[in-house]
Protein backbone atom coordinates (compact mmCIF):
# COMPACT_ATOMS: atom_id res chain seq x y z
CA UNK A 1 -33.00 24.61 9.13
CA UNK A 2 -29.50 23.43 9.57
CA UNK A 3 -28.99 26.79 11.33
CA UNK A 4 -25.43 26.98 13.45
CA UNK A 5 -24.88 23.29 14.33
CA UNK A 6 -21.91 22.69 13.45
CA UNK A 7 -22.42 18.58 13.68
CA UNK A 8 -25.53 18.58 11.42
CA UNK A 9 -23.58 21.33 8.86
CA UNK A 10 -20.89 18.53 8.66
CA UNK A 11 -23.25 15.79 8.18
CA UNK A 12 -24.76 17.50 5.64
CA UNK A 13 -21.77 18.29 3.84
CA UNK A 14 -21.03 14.61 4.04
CA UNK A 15 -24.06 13.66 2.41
CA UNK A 16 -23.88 16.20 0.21
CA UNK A 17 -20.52 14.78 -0.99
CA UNK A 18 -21.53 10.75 -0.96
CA UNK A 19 -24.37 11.42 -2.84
CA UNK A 20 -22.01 13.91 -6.02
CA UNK A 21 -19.84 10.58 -5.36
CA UNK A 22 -22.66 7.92 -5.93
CA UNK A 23 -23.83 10.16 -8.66
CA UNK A 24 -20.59 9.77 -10.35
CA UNK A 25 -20.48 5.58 -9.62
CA UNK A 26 -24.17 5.25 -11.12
CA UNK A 27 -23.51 7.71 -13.78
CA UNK A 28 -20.10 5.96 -15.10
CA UNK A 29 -21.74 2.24 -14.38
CA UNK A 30 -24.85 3.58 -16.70
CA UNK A 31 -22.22 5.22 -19.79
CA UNK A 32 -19.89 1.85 -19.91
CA UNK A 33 -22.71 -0.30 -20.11
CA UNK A 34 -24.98 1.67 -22.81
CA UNK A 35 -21.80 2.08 -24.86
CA UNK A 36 -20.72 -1.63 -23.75
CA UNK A 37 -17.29 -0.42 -22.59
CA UNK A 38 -14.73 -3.13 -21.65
CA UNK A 39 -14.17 -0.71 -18.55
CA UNK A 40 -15.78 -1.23 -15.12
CA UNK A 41 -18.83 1.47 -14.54
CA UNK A 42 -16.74 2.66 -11.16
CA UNK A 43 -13.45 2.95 -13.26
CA UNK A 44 -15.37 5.80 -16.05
CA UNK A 45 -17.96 7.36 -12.73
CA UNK A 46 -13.83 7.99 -11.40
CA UNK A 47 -12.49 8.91 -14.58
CA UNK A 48 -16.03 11.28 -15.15
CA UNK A 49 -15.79 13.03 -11.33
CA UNK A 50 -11.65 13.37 -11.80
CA UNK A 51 -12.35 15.75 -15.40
CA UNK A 52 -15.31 17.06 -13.17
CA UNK A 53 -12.86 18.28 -10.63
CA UNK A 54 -9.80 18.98 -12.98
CA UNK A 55 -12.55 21.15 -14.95
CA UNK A 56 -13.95 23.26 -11.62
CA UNK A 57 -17.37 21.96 -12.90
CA UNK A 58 -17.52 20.06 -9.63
CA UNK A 59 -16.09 21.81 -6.64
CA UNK A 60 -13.47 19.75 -4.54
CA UNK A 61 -14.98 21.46 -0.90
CA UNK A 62 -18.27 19.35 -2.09
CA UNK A 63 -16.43 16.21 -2.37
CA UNK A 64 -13.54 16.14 0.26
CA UNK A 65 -15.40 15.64 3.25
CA UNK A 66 -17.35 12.15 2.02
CA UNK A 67 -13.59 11.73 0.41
CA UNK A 68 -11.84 11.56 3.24
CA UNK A 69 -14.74 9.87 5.43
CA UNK A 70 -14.20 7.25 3.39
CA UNK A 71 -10.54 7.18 2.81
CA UNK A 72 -10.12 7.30 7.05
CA UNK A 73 -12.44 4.09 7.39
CA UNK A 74 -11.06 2.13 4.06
CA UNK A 75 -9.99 -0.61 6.08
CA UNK A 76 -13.75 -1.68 6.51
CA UNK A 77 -14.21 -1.89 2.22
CA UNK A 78 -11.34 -4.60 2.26
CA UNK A 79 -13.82 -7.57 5.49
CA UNK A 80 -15.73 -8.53 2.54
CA UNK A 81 -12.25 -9.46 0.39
CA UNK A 82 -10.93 -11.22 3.17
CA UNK A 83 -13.73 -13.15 3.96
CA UNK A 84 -13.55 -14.56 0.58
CA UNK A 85 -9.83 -14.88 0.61
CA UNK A 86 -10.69 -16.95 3.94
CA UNK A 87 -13.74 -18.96 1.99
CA UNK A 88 -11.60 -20.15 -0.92
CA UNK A 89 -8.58 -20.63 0.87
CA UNK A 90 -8.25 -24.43 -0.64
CA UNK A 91 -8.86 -23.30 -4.12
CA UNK A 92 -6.13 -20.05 -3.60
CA UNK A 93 -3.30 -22.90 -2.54
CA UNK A 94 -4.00 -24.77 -5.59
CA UNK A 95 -3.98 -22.07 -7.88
CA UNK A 96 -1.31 -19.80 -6.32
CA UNK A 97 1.25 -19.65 -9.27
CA UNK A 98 -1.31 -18.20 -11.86
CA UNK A 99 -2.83 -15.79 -9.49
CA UNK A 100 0.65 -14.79 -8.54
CA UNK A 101 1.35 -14.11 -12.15
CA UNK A 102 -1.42 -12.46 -12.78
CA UNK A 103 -1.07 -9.90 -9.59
CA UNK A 104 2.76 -9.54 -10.69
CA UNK A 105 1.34 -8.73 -14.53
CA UNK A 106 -1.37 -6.63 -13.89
CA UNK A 107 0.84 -4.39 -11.06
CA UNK A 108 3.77 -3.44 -13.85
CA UNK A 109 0.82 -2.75 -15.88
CA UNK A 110 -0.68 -0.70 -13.56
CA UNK A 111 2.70 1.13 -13.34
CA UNK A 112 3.48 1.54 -16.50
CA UNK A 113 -0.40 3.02 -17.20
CA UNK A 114 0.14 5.71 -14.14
CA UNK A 115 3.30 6.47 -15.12
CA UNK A 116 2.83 7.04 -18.71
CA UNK A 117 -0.23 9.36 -17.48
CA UNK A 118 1.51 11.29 -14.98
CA UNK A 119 3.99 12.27 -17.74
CA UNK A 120 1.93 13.29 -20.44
CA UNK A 121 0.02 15.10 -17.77
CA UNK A 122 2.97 17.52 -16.48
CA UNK A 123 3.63 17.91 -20.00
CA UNK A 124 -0.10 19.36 -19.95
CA UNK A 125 -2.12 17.07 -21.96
């Protein structure tokens, strides 16, 4: 079918890989809100395809190419968030000194989180 076209074996392998990654979104978004998680459904799909992967259940040549499709053309994700930043300019002036507090907060956290999980994980678990 495919055969030895090398355009449609990458497009397939692309599709093959946003649909696992889809999978994974819809799958987390379903778990956090049957067990009512305080934890976004595309923060446990993540968590779900990263113990996938560290597990070989899932096998990173499925993933990679969608992956890194999407990584190369990120900068598209972010139009939507700057049309809004652009939308609500007014209400962004008068509220800057929370929403700078809360960005400033919720980066050390942020840090602190990734850190504290990068160490217990080259300690190996």
């Amino acid at each position: 079918m495919i055969g030895n076209r090398p355009d449609l074996r990458r497009a397939a392998h692309h599709l093959l890989g946003l649909l696992i990654l889809l999978a994974f979104l819809w799958m987390g978004d379903a778990f956090a809100r049957a067990l009512r998680l305080p934890l976004p459904g595309s923060v446990a799909g993540m968590l779900m395809l990263a113990r996938g992967l560290r597990m070989r259940w899932i096998p990173e040549r499925a993933v990679r190419p969608a992956a890194e499709l999407l990584i190369r053309n990120m900068a598209l994700l972010f139009v939507p968030a700057g049309v809004g930043v652009m939308v609500y300019a007014g209400l962004l002036g008068r509220e800057w000194l929370p929403i700078l507090a809360g960005s400033a907060a919720s980066t050390v956290a942020v840090l602190l989180v990734v850190g504290w999980m990068q160490q217990r994980m080259e300690r190996g678990g």
